[in-house]
Each structure stands twice: as structure tokens, then as C-alpha cells.
PDB file of N, CA and C in Angstrom:
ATOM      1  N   UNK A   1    -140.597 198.894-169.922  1.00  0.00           N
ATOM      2  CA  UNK A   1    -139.682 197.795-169.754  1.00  0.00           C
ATOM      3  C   UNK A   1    -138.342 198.290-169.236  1.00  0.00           C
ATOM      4  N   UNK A   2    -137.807 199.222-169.879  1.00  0.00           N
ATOM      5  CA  UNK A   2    -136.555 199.584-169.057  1.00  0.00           C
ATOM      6  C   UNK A   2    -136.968 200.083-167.114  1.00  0.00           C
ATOM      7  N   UNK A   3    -137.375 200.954-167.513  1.00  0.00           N
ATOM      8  CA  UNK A   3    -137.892 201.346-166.168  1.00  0.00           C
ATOM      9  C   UNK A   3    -137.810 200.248-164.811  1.00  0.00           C
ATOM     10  N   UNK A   4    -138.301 199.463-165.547  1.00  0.00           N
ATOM     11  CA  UNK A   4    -138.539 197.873-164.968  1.00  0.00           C
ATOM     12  C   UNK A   4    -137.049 197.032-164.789  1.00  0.00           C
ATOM     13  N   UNK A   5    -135.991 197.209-165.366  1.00  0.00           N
ATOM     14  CA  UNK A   5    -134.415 196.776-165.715  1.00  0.00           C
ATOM     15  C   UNK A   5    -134.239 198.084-164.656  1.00  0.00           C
ATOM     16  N   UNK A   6    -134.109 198.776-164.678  1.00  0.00           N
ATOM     17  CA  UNK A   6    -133.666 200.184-163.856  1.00  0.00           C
ATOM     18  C   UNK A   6    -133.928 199.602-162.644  1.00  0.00           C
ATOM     19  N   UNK A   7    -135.072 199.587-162.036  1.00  0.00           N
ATOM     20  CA  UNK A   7    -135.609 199.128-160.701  1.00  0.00           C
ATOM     21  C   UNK A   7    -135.235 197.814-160.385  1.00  0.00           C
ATOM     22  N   UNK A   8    -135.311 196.709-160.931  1.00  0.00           N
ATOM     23  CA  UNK A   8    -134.409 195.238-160.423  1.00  0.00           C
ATOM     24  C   UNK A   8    -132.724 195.872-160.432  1.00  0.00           C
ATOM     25  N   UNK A   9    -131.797 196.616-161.172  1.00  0.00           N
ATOM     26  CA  UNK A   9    -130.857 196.818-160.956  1.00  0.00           C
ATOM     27  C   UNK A   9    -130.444 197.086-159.326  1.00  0.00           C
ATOM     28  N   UNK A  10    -131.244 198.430-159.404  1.00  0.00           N
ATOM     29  CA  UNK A  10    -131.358 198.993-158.113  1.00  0.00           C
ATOM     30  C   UNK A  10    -131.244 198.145-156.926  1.00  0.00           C
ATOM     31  N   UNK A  11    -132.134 196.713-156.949  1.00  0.00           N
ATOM     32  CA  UNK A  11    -133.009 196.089-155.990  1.00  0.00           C
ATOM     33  C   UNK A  11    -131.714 195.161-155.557  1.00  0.00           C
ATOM     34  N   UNK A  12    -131.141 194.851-157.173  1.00  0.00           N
ATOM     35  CA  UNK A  12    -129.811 194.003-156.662  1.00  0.00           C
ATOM     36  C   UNK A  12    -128.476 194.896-156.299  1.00  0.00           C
ATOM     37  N   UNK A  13    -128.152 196.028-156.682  1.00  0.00           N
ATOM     38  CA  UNK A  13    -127.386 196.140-155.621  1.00  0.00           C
ATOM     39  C   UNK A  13    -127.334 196.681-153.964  1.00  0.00           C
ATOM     40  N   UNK A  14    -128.757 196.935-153.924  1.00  0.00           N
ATOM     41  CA  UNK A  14    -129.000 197.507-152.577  1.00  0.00           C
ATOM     42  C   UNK A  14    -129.201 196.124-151.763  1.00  0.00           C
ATOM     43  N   UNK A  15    -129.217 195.185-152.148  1.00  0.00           N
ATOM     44  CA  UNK A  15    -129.664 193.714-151.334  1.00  0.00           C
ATOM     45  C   UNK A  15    -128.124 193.508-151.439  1.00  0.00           C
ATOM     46  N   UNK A  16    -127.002 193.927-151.668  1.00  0.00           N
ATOM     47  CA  UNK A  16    -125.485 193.198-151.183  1.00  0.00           C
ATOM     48  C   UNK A  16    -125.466 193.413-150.005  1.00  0.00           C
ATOM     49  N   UNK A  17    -124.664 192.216-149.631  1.00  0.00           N
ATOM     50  CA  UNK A  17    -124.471 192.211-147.697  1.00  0.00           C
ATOM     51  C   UNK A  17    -123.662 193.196-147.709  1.00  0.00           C
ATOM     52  N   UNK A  18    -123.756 193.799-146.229  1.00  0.00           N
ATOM     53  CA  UNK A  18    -122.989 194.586-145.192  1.00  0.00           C
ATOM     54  C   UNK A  18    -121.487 194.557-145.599  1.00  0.00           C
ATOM     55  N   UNK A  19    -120.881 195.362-145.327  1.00  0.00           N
ATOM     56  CA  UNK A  19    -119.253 195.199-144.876  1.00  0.00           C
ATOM     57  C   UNK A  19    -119.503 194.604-143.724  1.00  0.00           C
ATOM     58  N   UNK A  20    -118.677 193.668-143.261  1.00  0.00           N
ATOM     59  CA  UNK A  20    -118.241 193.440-142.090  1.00  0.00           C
ATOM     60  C   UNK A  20    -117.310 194.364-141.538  1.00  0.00           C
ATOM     61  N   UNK A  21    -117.659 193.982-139.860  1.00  0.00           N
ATOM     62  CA  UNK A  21    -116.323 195.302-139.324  1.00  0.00           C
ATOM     63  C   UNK A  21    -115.162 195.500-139.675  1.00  0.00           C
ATOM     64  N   UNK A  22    -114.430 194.126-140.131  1.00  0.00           N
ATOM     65  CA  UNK A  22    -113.288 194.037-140.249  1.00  0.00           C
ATOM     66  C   UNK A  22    -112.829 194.181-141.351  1.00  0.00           C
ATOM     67  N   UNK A  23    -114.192 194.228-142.375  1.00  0.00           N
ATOM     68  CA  UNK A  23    -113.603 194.972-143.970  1.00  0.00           C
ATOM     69  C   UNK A  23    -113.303 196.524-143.377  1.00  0.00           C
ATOM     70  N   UNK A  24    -114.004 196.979-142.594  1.00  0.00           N
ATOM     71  CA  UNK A  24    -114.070 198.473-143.099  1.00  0.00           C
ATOM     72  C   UNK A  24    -112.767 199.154-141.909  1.00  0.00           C
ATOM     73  N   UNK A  25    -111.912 198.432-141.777  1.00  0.00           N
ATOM     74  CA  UNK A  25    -110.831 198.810-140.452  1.00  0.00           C
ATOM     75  C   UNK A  25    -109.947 199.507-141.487  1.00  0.00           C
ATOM     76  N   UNK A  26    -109.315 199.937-141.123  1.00  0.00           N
ATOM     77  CA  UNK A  26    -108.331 200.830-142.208  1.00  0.00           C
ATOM     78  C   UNK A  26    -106.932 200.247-141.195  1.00  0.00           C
ATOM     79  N   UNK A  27    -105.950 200.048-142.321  1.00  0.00           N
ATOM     80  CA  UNK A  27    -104.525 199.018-141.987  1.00  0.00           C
ATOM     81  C   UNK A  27    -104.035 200.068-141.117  1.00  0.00           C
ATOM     82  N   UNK A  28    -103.819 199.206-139.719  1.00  0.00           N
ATOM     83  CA  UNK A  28    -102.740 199.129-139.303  1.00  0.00           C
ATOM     84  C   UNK A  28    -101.060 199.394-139.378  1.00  0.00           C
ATOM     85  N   UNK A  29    -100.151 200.689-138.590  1.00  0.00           N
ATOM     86  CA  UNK A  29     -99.045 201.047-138.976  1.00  0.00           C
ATOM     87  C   UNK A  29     -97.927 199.600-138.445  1.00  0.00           C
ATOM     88  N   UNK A  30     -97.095 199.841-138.981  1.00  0.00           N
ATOM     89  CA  UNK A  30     -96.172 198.495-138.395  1.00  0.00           C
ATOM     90  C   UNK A  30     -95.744 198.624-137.027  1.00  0.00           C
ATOM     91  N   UNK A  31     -96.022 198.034-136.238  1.00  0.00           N
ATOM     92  CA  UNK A  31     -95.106 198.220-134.579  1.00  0.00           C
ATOM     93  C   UNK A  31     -94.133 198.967-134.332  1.00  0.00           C
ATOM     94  N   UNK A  32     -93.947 199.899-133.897  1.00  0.00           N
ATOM     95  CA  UNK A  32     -92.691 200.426-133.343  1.00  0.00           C
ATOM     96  C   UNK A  32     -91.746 199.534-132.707  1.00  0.00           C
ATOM     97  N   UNK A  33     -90.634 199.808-132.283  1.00  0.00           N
ATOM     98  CA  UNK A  33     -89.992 199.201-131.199  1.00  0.00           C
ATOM     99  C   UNK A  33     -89.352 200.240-130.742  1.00  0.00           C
ATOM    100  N   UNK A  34     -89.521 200.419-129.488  1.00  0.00           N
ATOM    101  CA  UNK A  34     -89.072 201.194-128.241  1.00  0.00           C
ATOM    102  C   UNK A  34     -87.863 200.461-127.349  1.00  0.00           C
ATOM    103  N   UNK A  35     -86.673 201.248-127.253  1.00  0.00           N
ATOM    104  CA  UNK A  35     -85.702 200.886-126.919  1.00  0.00           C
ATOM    105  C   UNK A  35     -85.438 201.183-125.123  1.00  0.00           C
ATOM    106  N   UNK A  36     -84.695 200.512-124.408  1.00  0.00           N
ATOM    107  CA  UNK A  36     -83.612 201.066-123.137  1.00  0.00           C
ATOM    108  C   UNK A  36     -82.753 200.357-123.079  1.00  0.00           C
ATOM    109  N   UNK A  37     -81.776 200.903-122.406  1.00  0.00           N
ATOM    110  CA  UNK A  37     -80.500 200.081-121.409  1.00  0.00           C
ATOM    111  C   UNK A  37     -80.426 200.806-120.423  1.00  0.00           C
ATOM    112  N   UNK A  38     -80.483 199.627-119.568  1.00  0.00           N
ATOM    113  CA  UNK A  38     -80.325 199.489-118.132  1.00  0.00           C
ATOM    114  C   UNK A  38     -78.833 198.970-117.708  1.00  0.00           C
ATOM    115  N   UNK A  39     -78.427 199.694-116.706  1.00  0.00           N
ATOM    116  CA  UNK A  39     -76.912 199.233-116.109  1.00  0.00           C
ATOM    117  C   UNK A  39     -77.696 198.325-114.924  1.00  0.00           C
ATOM    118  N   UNK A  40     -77.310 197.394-114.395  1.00  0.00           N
ATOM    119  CA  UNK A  40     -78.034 196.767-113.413  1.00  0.00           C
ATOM    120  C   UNK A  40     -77.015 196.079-112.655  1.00  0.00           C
ATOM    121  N   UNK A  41     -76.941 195.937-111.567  1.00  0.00           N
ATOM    122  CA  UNK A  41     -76.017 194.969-110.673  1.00  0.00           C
ATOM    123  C   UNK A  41     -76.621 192.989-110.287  1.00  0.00           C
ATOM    124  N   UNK A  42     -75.480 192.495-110.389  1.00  0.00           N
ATOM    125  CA  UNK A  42     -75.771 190.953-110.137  1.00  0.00           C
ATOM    126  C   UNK A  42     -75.684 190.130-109.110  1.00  0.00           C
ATOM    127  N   UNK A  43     -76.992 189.797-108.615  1.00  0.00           N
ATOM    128  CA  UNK A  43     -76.908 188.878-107.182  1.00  0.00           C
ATOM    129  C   UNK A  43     -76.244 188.167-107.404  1.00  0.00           C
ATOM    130  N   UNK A  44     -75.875 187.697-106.428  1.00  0.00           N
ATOM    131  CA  UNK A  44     -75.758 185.907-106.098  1.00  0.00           C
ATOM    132  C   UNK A  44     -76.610 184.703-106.946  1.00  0.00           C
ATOM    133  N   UNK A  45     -77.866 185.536-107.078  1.00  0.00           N
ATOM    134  CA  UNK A  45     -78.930 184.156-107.779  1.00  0.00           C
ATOM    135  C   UNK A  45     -78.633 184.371-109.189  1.00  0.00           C
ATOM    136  N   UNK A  46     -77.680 185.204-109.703  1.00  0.00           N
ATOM    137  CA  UNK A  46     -78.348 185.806-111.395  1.00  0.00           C
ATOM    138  C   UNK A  46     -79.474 187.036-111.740  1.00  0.00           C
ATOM    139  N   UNK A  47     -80.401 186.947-110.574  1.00  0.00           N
ATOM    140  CA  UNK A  47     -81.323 188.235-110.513  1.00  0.00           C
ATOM    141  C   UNK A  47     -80.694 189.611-110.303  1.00  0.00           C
ATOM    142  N   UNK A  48     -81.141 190.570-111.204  1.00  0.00           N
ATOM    143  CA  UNK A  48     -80.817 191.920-111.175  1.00  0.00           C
ATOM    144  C   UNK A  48     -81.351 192.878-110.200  1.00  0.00           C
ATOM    145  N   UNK A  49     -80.511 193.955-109.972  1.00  0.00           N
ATOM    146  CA  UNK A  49     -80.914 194.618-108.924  1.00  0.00           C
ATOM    147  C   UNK A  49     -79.931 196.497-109.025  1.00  0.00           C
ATOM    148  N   UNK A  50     -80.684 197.125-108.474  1.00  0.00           N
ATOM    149  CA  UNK A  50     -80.098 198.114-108.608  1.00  0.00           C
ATOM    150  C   UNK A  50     -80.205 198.819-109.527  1.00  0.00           C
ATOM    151  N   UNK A  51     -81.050 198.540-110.484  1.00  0.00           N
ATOM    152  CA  UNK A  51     -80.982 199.205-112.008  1.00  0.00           C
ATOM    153  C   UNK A  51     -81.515 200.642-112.125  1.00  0.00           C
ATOM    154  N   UNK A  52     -80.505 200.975-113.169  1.00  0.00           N
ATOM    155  CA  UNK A  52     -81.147 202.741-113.484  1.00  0.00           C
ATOM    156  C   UNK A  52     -81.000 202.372-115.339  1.00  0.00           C
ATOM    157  N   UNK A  53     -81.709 203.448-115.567  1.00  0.00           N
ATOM    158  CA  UNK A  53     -81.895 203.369-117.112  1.00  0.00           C
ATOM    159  C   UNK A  53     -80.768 204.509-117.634  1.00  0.00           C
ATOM    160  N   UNK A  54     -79.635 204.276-118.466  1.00  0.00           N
ATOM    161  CA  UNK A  54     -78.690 204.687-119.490  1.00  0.00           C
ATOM    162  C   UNK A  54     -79.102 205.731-120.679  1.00  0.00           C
ATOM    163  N   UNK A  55     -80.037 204.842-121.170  1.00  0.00           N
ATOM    164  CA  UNK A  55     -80.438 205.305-122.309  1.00  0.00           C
ATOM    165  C   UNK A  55     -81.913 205.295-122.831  1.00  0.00           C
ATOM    166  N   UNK A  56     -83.455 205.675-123.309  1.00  0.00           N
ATOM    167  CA  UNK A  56     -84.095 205.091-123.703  1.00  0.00           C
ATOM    168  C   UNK A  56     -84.591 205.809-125.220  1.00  0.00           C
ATOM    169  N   UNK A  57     -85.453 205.236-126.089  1.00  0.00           N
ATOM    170  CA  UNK A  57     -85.552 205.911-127.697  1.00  0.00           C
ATOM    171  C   UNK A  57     -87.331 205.474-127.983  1.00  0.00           C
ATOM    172  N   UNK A  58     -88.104 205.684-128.316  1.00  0.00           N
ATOM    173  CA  UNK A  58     -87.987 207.192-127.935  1.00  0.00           C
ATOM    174  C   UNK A  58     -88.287 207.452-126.120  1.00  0.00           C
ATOM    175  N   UNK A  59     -87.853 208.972-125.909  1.00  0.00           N
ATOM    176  CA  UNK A  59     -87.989 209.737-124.864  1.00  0.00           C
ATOM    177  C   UNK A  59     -88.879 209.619-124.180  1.00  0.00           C
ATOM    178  N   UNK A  60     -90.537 209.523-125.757  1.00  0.00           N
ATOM    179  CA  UNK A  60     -91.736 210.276-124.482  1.00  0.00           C
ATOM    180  C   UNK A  60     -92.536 209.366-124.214  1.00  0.00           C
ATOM    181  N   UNK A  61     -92.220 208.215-124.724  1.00  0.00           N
ATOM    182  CA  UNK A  61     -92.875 206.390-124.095  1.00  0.00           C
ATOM    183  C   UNK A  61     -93.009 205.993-122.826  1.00  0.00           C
ATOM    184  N   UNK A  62     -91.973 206.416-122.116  1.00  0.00           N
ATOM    185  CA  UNK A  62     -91.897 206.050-120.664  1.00  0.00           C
ATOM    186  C   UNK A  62     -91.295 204.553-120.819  1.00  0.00           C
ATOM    187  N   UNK A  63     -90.162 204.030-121.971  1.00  0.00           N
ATOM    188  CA  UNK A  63     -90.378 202.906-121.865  1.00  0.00           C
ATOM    189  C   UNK A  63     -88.964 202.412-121.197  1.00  0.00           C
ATOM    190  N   UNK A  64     -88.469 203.281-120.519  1.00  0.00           N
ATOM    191  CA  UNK A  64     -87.299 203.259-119.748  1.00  0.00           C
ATOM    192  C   UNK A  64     -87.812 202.909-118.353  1.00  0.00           C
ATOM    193  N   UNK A  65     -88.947 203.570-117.741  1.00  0.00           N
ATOM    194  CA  UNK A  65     -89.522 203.366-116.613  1.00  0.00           C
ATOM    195  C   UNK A  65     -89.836 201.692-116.742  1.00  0.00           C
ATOM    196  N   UNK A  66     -90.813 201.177-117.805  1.00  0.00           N
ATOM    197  CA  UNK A  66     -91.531 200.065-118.182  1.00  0.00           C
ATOM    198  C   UNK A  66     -90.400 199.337-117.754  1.00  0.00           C
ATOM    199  N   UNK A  67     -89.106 199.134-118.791  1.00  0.00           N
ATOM    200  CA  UNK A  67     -88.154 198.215-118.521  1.00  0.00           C
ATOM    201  C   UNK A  67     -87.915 198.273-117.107  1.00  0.00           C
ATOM    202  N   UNK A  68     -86.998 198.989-116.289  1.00  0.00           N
ATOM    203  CA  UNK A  68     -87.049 199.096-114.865  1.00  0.00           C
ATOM    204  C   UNK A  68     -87.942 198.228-114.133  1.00  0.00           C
ATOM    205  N   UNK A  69     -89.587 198.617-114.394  1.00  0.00           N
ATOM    206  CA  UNK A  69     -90.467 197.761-113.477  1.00  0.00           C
ATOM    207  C   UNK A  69     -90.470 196.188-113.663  1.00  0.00           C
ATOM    208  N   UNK A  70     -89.487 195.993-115.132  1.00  0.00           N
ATOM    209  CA  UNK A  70     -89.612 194.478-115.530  1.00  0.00           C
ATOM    210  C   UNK A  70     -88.187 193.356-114.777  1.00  0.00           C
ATOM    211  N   UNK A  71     -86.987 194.186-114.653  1.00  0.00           N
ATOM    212  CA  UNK A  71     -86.274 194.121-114.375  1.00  0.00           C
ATOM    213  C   UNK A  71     -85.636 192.785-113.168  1.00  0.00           C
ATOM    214  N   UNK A  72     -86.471 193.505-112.300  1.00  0.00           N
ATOM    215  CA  UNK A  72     -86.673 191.993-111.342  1.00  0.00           C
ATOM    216  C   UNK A  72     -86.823 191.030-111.462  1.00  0.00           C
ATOM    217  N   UNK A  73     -87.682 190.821-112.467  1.00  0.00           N
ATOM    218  CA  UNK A  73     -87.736 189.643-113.603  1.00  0.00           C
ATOM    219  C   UNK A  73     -86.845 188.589-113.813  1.00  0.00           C
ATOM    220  N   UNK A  74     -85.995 189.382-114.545  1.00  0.00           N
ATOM    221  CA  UNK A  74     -85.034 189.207-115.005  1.00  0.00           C
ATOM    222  C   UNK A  74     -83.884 188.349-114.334  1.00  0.00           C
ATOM    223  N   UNK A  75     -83.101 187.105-115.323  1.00  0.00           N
ATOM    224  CA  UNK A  75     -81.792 186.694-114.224  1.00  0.00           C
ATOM    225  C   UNK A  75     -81.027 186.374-115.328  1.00  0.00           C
ATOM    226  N   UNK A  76     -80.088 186.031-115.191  1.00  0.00           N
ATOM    227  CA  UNK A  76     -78.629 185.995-115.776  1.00  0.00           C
ATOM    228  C   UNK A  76     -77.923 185.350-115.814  1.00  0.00           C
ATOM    229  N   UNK A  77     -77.225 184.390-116.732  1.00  0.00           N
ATOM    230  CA  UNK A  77     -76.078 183.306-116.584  1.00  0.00           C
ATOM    231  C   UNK A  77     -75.291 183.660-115.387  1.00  0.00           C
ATOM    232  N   UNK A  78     -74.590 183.426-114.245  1.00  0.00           N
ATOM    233  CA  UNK A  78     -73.543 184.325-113.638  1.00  0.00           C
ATOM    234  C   UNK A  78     -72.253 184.178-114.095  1.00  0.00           C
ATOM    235  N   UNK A  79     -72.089 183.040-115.263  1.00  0.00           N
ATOM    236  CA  UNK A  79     -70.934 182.890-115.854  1.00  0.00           C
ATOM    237  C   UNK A  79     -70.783 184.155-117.110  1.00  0.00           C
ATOM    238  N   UNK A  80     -69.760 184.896-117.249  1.00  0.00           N
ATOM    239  CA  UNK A  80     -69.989 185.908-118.389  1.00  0.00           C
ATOM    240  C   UNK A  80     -69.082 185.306-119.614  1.00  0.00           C
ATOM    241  N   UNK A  81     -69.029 185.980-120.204  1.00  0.00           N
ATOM    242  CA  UNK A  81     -68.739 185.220-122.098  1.00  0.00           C
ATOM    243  C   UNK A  81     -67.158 184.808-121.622  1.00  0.00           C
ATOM    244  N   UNK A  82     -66.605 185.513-120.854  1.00  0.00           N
ATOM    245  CA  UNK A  82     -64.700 185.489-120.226  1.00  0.00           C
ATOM    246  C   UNK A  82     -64.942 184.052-119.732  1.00  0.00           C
ATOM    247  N   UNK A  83     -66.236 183.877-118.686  1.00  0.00           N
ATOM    248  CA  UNK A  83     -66.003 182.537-117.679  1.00  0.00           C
ATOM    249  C   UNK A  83     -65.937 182.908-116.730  1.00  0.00           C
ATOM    250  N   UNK A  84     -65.866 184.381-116.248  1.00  0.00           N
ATOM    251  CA  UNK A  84     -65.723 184.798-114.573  1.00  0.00           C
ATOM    252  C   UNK A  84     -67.411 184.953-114.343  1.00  0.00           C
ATOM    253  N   UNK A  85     -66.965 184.963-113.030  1.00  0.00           N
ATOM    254  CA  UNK A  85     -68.654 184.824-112.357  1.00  0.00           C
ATOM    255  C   UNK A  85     -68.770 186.509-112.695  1.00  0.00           C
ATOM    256  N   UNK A  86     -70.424 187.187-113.036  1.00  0.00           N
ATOM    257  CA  UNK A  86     -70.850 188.190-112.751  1.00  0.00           C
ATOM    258  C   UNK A  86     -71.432 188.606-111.551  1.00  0.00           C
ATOM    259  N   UNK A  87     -71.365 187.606-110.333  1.00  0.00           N
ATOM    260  CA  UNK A  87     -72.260 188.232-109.488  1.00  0.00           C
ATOM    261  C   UNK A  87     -71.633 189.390-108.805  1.00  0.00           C
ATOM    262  N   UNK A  88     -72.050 190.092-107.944  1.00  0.00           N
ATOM    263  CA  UNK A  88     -71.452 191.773-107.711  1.00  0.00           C
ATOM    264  C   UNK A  88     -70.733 192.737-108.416  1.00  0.00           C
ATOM    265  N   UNK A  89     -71.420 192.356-110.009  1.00  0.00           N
ATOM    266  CA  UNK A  89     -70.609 193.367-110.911  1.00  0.00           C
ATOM    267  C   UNK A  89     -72.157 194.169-111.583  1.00  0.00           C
ATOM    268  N   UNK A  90     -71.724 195.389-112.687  1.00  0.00           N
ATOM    269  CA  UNK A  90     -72.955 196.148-113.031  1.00  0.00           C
ATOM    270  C   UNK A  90     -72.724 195.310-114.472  1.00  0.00           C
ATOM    271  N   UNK A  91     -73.963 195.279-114.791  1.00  0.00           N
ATOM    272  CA  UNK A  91     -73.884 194.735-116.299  1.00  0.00           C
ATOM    273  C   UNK A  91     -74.869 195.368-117.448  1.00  0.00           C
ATOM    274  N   UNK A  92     -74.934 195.745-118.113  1.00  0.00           N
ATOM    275  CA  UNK A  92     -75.633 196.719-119.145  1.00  0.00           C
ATOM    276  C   UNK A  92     -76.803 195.766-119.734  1.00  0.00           C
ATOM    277  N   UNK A  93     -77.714 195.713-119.596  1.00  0.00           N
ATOM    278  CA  UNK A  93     -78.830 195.227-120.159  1.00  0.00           C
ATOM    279  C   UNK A  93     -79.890 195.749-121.422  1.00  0.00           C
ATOM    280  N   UNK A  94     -79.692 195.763-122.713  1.00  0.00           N
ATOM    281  CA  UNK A  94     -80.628 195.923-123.934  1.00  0.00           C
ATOM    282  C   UNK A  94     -82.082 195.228-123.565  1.00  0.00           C
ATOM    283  N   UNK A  95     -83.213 196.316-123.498  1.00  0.00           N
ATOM    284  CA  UNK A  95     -84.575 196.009-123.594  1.00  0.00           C
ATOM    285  C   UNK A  95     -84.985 197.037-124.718  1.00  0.00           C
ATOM    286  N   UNK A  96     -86.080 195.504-125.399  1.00  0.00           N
ATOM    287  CA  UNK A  96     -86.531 195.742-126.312  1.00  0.00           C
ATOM    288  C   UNK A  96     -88.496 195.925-126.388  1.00  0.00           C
ATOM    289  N   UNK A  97     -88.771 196.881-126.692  1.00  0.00           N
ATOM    290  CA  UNK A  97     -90.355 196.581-126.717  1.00  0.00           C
ATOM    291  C   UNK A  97     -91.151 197.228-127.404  1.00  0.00           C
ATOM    292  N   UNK A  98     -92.044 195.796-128.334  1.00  0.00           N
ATOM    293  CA  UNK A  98     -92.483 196.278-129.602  1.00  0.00           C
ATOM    294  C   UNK A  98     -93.976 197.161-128.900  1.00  0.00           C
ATOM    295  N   UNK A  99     -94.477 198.356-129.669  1.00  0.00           N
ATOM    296  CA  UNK A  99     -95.693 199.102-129.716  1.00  0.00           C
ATOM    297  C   UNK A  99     -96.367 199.027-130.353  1.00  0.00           C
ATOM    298  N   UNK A 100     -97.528 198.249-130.712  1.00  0.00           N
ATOM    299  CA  UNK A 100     -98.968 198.660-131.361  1.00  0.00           C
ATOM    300  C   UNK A 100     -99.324 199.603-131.531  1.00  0.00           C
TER     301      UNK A 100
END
């Protein structure tokens, strides 16, 4: 009789379902965020132009290049916080970008 309790034990826990994939993932670190500034000059339209990268954190991301290629993108009140127009001036631009 035990023998018999021994072997249904067995039977029920070897019949539990699978992990699913997503039980067995091991957590995730929190996002980085990768920094630059860009000095950039101001059209006529608000669109940036001319940009070189200042600063970027970290170094070995390349995420100074990244910002740069996004840049064009980019446009701009041409009114600045004073009220004078920015167009044909350099203006310092903070990019931010989170990493998985």
C-alpha cells in the first residue's frame, strides 16, 4: 500500500504543466539612459543644422553619433525664452535615450 501512495505521488507531480517561457525569463535590468549634447545651428524653418556633439555619457554607446543622425528631425520654437528669434544662432540641444 505505501508503495502504491509513493507511485501516485510521483505520477502527480510529474503530470504538473510546463513552465511557460515567460516564467522561466530571468528579470530584466532597468533601462539605462544614455546621454548627448549637441551644439546645433538654427534655420529659418526652426530645423537644425550643423550639429556636432559636446558631450556624450556613456562614451562607448555611440549614442552621440545616434543623436546627430536624429537631429534633422528635429525643429525649434524660433522664438527663444528672451523673445528674440533663434534663427542663425548655435543652440545646445540635451538628447536623451533610454537602453534596453
Amino acid at each position: 500500500m505505501i508503495a502504491s501512495l509513493v507511485f501516485a505521488a510521483a505520477v502527480v507531480t510529474s503530470a504538473a504543466p510546463a513552465k511557460a517561457p515567460s516564467d522561466m525569463l530571468t528579470p530584466v535590468s532597468e533601462p539605462r539612459v544614455a546621454v548627448a549634447l549637441l551644439n546645433c545651428l538654427v534655420k529659418r524653418d526652426g530645423h537644425l543644422t550643423a550639429c556636432t556633439v559636446q558631450q556624450e555619457s556613456p562614451n562607448d554607446l555611440g549614442v552621440g553619433q545616434a543623436a546627430l543622425s536624429m537631429a534633422s528631425q528635429f525643429q525649434v520654437d524660433l522664438l527663444g525664452p528672451d523673445g528674440k528669434s533663434r534663427e542663425g544662432s548655435y543652440i545646445q540641444v540635451p538628447v536623451s535615450i533610454r537602453i534596453r
